[in-house]
Protein backbone atom coordinates (compact mmCIF):
# COMPACT_ATOMS: atom_id res chain seq x y z
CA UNK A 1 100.15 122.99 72.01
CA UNK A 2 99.60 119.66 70.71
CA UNK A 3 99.82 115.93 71.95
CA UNK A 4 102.87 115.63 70.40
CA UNK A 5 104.79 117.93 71.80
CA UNK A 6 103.23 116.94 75.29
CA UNK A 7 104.36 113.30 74.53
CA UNK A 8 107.59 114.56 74.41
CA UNK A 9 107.92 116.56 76.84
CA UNK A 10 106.87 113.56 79.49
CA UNK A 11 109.58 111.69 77.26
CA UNK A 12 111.99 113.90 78.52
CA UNK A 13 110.92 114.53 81.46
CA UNK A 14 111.11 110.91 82.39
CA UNK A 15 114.32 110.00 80.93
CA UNK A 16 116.28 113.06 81.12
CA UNK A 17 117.78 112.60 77.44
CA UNK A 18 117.08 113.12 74.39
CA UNK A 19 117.76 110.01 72.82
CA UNK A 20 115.76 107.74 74.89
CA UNK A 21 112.95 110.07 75.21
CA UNK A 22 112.97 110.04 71.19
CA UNK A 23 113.41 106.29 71.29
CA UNK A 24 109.93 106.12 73.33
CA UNK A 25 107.84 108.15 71.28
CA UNK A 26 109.80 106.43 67.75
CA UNK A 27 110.47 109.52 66.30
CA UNK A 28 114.12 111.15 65.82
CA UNK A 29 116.14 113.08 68.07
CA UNK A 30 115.98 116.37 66.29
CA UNK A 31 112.07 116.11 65.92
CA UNK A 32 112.08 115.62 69.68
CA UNK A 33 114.12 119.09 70.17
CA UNK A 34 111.63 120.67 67.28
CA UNK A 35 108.65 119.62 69.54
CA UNK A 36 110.45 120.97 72.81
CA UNK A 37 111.52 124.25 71.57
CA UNK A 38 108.26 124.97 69.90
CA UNK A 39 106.48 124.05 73.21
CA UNK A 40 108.65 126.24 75.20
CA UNK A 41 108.17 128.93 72.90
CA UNK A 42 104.59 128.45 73.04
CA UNK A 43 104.56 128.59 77.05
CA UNK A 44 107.13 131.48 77.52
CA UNK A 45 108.90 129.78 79.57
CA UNK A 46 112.13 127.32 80.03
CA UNK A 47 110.89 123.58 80.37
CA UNK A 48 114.60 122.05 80.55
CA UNK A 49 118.52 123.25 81.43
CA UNK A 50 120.41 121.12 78.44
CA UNK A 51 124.27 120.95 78.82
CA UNK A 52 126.76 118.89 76.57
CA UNK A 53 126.24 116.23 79.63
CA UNK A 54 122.86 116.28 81.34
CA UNK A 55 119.39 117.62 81.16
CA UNK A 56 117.50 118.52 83.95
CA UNK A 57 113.86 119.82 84.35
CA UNK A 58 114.09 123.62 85.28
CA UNK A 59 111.23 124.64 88.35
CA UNK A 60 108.90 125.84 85.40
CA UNK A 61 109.10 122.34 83.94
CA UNK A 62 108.93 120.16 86.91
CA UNK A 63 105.38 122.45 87.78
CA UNK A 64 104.27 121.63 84.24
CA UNK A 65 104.70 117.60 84.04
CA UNK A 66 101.09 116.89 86.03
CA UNK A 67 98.99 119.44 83.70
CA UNK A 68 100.70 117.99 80.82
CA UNK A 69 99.64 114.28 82.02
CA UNK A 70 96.64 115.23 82.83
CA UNK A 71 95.93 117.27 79.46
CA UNK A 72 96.86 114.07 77.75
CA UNK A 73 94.97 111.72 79.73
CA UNK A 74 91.89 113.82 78.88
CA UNK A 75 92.53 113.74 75.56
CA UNK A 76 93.26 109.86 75.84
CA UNK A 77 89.83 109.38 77.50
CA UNK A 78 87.77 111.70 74.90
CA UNK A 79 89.34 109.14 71.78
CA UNK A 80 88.20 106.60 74.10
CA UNK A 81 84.70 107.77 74.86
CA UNK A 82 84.30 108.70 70.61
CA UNK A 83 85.19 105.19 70.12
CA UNK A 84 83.07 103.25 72.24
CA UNK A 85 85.67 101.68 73.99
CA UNK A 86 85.52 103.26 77.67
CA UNK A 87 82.82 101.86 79.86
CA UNK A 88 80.76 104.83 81.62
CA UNK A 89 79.81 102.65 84.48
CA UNK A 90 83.58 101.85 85.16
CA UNK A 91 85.07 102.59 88.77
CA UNK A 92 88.22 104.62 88.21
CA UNK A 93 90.93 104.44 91.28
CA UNK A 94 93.95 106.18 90.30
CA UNK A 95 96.87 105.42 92.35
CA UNK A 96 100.28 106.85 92.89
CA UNK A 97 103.51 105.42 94.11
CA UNK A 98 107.01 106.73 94.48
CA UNK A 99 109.08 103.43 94.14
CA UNK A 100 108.68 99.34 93.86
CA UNK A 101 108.41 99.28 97.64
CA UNK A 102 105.23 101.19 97.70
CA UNK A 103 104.01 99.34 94.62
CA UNK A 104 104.70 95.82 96.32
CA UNK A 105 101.45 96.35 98.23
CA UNK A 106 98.95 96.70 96.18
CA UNK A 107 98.93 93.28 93.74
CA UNK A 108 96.28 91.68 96.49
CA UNK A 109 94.46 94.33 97.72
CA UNK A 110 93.46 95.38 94.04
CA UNK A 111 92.50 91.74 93.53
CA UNK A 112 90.55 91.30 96.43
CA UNK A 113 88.91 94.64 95.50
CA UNK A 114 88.05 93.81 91.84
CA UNK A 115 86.32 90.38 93.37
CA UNK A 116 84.14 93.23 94.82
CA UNK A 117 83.66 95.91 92.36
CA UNK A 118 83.84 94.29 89.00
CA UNK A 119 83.71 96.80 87.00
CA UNK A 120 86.96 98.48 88.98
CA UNK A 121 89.17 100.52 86.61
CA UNK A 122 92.89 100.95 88.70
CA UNK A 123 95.43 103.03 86.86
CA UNK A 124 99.26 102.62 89.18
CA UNK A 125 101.50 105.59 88.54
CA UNK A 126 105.10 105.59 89.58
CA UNK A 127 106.93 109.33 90.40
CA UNK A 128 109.20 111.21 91.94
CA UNK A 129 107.71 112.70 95.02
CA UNK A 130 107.29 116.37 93.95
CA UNK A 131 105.27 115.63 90.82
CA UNK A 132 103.41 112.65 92.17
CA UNK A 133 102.61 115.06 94.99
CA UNK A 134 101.31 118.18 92.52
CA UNK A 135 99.39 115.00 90.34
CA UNK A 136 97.11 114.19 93.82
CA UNK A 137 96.48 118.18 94.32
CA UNK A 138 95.58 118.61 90.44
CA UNK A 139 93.31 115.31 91.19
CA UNK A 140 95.03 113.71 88.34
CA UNK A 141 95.53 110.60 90.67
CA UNK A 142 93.13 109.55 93.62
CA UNK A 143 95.49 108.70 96.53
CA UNK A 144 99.13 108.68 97.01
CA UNK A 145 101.28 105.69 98.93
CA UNK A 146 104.12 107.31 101.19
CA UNK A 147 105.57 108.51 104.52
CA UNK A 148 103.83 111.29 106.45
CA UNK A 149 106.35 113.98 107.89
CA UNK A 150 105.73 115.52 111.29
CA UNK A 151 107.51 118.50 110.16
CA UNK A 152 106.08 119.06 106.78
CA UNK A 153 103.74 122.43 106.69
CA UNK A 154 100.49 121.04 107.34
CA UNK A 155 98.41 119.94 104.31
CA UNK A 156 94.61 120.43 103.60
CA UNK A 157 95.13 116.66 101.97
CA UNK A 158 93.92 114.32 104.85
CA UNK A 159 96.27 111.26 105.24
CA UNK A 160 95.45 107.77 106.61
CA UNK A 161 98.07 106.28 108.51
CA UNK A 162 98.39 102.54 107.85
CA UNK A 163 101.25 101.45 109.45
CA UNK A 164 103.46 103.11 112.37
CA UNK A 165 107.07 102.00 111.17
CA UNK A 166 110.55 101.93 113.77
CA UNK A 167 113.57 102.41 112.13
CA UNK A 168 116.03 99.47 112.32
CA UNK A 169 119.77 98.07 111.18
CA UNK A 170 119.16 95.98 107.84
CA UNK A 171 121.85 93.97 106.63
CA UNK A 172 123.08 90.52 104.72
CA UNK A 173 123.27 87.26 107.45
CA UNK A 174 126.86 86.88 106.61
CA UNK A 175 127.09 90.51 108.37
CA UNK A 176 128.69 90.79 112.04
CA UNK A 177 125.82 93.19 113.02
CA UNK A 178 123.30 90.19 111.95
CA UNK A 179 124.32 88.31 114.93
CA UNK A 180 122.78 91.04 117.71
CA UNK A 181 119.42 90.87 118.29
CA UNK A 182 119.01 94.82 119.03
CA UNK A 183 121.98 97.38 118.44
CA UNK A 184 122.90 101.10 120.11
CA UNK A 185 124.35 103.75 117.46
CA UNK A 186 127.65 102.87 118.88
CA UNK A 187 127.40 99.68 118.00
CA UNK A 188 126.34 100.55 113.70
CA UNK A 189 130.01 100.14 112.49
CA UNK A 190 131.48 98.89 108.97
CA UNK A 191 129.84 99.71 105.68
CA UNK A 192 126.97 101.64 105.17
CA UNK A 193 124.86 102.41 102.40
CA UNK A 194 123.12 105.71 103.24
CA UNK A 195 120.00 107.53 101.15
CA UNK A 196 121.15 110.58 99.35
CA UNK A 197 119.74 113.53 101.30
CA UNK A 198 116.27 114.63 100.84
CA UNK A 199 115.44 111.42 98.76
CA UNK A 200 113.92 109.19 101.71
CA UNK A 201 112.04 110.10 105.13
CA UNK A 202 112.95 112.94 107.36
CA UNK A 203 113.30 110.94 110.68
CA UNK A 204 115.75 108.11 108.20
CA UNK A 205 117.60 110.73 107.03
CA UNK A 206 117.93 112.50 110.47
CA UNK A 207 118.97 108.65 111.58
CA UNK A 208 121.35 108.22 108.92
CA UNK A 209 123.47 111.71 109.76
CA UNK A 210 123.59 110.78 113.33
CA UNK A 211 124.96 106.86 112.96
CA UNK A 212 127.46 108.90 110.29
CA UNK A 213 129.31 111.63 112.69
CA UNK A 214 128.80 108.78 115.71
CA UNK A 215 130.57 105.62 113.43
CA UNK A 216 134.00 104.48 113.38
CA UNK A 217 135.65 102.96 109.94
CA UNK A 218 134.06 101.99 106.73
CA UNK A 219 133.07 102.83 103.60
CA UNK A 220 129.99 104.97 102.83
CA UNK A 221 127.48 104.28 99.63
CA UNK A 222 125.12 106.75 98.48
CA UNK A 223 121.97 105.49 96.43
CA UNK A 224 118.75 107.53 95.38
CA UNK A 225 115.93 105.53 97.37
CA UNK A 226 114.83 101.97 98.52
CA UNK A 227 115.64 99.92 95.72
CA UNK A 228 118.86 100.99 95.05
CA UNK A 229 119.64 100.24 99.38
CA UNK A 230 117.97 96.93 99.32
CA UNK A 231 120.21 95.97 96.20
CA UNK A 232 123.35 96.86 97.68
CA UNK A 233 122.71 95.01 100.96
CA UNK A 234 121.54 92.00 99.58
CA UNK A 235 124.99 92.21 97.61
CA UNK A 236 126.64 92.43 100.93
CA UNK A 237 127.42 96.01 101.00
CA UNK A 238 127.09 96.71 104.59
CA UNK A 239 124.38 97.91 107.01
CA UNK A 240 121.36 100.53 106.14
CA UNK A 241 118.69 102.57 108.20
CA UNK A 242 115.11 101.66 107.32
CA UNK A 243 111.55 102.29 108.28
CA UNK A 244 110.49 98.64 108.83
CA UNK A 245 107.13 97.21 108.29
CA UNK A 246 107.30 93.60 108.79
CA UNK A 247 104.91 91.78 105.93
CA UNK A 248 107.16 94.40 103.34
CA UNK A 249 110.33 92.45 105.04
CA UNK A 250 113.14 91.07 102.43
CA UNK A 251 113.67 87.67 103.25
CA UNK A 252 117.42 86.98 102.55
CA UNK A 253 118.06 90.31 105.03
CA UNK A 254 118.38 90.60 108.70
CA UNK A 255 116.16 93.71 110.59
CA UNK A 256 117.61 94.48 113.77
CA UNK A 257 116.05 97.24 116.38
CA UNK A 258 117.94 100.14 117.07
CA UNK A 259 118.30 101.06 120.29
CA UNK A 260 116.87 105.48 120.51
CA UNK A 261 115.58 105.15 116.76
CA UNK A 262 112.39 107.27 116.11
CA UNK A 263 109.43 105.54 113.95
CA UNK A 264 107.98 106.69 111.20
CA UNK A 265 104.69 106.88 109.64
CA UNK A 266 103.58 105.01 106.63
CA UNK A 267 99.88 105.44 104.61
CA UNK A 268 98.00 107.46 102.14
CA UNK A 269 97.43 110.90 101.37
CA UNK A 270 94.40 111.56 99.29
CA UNK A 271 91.90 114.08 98.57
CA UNK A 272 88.92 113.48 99.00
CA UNK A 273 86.74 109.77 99.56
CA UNK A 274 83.30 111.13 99.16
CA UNK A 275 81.13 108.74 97.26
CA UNK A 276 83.73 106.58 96.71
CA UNK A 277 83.02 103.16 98.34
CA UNK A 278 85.72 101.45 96.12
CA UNK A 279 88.30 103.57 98.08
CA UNK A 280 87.09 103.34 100.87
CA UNK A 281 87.19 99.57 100.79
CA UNK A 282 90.59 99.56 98.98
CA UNK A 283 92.15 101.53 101.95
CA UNK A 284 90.42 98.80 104.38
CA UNK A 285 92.27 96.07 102.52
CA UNK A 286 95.79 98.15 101.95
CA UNK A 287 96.06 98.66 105.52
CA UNK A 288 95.15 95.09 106.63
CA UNK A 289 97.68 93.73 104.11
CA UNK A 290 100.34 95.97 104.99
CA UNK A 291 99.64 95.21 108.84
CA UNK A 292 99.78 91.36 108.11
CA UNK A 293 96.06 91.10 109.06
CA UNK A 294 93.81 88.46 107.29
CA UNK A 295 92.23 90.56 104.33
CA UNK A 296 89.08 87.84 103.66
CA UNK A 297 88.14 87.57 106.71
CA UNK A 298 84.79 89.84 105.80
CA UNK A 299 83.78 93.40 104.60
């Protein structure tokens, strides 16, 4: 096993194709597949299900992407330390985030936070849930941004709530529903544009199903997660079903309470803080900014 073929495999992995993936690490196609099959054959085990049309990550593979991160980002950090050019005294804080919504909340925090620990070394990853989730139990990344299920089998990760979110009707101003200032399910007719199941919240997709057998008329249009629903209502696409937390709010949009809509919780799972006052502080400052709170008003 090599770097190489860990490269790309995480190629792969990300893009799901072989030319991209060999486009990213700038070698060919075939070389890709060489480095694949010999890492496969290597493991034992099937890392990918190829067709004439897609490639997908089998279980084996999707279980492998944080150890092969992590193995490289080891060996990244070992070149570093041989070369001089990784400061020992630096404050790592590696964070992970499963789309630009989660992201959007850390630009001031972090800068308020490096105004306080100087020498603070913040590494933002972006993954699907089920590898960013096996990266925070590995320890590969620090904390992880994210909704907290009720339901989910109880985890030995503790979890910081930051904000408590109610689900509400989102739409464009130009749409009827913008003109109500709370709706009942009865009332969420027209377009929708629904999350694809099992790619947002529990209590949003539980939401979502229940506006769907109640609503009369429309047009229904699946995306994978927030960015794709925010796009597609700011086109004028209809209504949506989000968790809403008010300083995250899009500004051309109209958020609407729904009348018999759970809420949702919104924070950070993490490990472990021990001996970490950077982390400490940077969860102080991530939950006053997503709150709306004033963040300088002292430590």
């Amino acid at each position: 096993m090599n770097t190489t073929q860990l490269e790309c495999f995480l190629a792969v992995a990300e893009f799901l194709n072989f030319s991209k993936a060999a486009e990213a690490v700038r070698i060919s196609q075939p070389a890709v597949s060489h480095q694949i099959a010999a890492l496969e054959a290597e493991l034992g085990v099937q890392l990918f299900v190829r067709t004439s049309r897609s490639v997908e990550l089998t279980r084996e593979g999707a279980q492998f992407v944080p150890s092969a991160d992590r193995i490289l980002q080891l060996a990244g950090a070992a070149r570093a330390r041989l070369h001089g050019t990784q400061d020992e005294k630096s404050l790592p804080m590696r964070i992970g985030c499963h789309n630009q919504f989660e992201m959007d909340f850390l630009p001031e925090p972090l800068r308020l936070l490096r105004a306080e620990y100087p020498l603070l070394s913040p590494e933002v990853r972006l993954l699907p849930f089920e590898s960013l989730s096996n990266l925070l139990e590995d320890e590969s990344i620090h904390m992880m941004l994210g909704y907290h299920s009720a339901n989910r089998k109880k985890s030995a990760m503790p979890y910081q709530e930051l904000a408590r979110c109610p689900i509400v009707c989102v739409c464009g101003k130009e749409n009827p529903l913008a003109l109500s200032s709370y709706l009942t399910i009865d009332q969420l007719n027209g377009d929708m544009v629904a999350c694809t199941p099992h790619k947002g919240p529990e209590a949003v997709i539980h939401a979502q199903g229940e506006v769907l057998h109640q609503r009369r008329g429309g047009q229904v249009y699946f995306t994978d997660g927030y960015e794709g629903t925010i796009t597609l209502l700011r086109a004028g696409f209809g209504f949506s079903l989000v968790p809403d937390i008010p300083s995250a709010r899009v500004s051309d949009l109209c958020y609407i309470p729904v009348e018999g809509m759970e809420s949702v919780s919104f924070g950070v799972h993490y490990k472990t803080l021990r001996g970490n006052s950077h982390h400490k502080r940077f969860l102080e400052l991530l939950r006053a900014f997503v709150q709306g709170e004033d963040m300088e008003s002292g430590h």
